[in-house]
C-alpha atoms as a PDB file:
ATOM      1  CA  UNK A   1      -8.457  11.702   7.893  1.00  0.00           C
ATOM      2  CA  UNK A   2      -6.197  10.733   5.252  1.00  0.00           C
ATOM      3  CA  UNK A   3      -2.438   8.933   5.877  1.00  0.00           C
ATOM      4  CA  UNK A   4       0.543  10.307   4.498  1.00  0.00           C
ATOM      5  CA  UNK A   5       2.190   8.365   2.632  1.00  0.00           C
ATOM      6  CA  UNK A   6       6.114   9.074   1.046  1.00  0.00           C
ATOM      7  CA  UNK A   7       8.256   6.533  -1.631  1.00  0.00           C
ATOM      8  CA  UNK A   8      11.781   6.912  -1.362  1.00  0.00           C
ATOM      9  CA  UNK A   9      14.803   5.821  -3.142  1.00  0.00           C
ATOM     10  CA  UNK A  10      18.729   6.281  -2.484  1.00  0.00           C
ATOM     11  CA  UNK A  11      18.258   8.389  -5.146  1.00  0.00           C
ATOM     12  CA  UNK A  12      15.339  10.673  -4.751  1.00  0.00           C
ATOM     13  CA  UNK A  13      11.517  11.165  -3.125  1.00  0.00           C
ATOM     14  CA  UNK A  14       9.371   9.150  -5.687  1.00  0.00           C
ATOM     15  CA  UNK A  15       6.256   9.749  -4.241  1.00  0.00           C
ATOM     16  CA  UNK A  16       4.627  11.981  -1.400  1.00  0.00           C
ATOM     17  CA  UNK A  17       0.976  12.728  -1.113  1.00  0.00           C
ATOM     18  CA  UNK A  18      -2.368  11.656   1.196  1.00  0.00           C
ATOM     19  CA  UNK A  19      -3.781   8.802   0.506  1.00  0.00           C
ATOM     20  CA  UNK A  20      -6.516   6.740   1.900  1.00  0.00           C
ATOM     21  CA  UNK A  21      -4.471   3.302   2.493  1.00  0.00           C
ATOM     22  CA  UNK A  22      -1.355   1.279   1.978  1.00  0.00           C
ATOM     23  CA  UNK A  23      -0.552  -2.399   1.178  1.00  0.00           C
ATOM     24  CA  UNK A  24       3.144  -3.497   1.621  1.00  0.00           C
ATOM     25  CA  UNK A  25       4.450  -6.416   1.087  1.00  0.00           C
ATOM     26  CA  UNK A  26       5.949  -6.842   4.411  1.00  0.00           C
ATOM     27  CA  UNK A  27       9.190  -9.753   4.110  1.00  0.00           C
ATOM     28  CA  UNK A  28       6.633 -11.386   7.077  1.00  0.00           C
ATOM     29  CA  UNK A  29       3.737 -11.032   4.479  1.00  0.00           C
ATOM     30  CA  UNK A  30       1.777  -8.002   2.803  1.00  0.00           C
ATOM     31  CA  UNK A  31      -0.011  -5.569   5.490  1.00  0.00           C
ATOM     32  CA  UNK A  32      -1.811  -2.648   5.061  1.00  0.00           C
ATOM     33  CA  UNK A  33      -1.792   0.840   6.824  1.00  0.00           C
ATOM     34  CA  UNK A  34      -4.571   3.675   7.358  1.00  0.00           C
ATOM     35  CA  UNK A  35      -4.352   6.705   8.877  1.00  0.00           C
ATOM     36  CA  UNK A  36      -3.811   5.943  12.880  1.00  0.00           C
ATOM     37  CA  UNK A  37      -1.616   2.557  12.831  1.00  0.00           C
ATOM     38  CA  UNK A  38       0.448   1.848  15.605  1.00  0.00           C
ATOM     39  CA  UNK A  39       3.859   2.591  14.783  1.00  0.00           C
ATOM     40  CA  UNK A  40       6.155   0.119  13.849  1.00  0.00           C
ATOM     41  CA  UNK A  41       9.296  -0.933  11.424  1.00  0.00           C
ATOM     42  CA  UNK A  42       9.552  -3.968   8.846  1.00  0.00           C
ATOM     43  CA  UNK A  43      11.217  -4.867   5.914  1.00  0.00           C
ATOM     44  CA  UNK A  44       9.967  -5.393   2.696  1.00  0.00           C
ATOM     45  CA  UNK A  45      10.376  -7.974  -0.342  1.00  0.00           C
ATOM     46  CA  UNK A  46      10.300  -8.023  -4.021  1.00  0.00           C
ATOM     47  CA  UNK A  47       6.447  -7.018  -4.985  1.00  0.00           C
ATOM     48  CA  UNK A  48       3.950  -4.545  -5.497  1.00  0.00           C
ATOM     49  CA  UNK A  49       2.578  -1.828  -3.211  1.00  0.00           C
ATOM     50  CA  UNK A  50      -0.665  -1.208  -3.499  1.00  0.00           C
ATOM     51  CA  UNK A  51      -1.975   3.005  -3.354  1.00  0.00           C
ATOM     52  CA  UNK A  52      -5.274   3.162  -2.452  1.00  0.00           C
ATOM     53  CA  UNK A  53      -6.036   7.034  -2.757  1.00  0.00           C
ATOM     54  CA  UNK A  54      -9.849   6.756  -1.104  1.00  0.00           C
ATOM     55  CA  UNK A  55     -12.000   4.117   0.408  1.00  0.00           C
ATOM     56  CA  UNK A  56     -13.280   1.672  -2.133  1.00  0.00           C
ATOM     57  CA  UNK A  57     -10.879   2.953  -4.775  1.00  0.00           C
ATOM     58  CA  UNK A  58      -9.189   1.000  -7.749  1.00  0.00           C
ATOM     59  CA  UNK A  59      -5.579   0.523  -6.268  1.00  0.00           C
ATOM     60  CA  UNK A  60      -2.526   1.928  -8.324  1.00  0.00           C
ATOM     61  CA  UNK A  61       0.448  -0.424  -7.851  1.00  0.00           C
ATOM     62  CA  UNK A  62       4.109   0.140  -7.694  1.00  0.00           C
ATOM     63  CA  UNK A  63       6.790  -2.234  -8.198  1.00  0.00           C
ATOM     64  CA  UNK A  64       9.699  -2.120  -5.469  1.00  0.00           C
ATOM     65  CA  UNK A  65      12.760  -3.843  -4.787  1.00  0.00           C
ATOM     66  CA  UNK A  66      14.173  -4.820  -1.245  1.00  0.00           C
ATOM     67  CA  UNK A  67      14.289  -1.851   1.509  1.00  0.00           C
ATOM     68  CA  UNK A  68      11.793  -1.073   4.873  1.00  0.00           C
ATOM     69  CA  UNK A  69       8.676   0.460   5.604  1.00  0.00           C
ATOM     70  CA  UNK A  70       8.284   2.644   8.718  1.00  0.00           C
ATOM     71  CA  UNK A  71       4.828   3.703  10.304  1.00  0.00           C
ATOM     72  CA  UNK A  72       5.169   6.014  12.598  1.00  0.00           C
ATOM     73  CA  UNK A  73       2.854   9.311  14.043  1.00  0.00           C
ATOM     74  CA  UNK A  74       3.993  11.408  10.938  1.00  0.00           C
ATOM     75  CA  UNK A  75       2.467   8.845   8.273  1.00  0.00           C
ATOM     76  CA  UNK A  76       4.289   5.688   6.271  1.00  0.00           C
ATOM     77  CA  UNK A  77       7.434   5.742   4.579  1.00  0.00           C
ATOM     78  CA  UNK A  78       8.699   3.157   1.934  1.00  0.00           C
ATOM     79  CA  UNK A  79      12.102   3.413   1.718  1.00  0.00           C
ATOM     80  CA  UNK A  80      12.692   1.005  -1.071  1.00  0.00           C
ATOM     81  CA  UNK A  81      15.874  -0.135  -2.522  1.00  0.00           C
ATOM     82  CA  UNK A  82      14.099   0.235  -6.206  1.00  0.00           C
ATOM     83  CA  UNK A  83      11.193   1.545  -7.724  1.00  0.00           C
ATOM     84  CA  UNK A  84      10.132   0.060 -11.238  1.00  0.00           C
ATOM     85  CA  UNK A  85       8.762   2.598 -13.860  1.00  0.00           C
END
């Protein structure tokens, strides 16, 4: 089973697609999601999130800026206050 994963800024969907796992970093410290966490809200900090698109796969990272990160039944959604290029 994969988790679905969506990036979101104010200004548009950056990112929505199955992946494998997640690493946020949480403003608690960085945790990561897989298909089947428990639902639950936090907010993030300045960093990197870390796409891991299958098990055992090089992770792609993606700068973000301030926001939250919701798990819930449907997936995980960053909604982050910035995305770097």
């Amino acid at each position: 089973m994969a988790l679905h994963f969506e990036l979101v800024t104010p200004e548009k969907l950056v990112r929505s697609e199955d992946v494998h796992m997640v690493v946020v970093p949480g403003t608690e410290g960085e945790f990561g999601v897989l298909e089947g966490h428990a639902p639950f809200m936090s907010t993030i900090r300045d960093g990197v999130v870390q796409v891991f698109k299958t098990a055992g796969a090089q992770a792609e990272e993606i700068q973000v800026r301030g926001g939250f990160a919701e798990v819930a039944d449907t997936g995980l959604t960053v909604l982050a206050e910035h995305v770097g290029e």
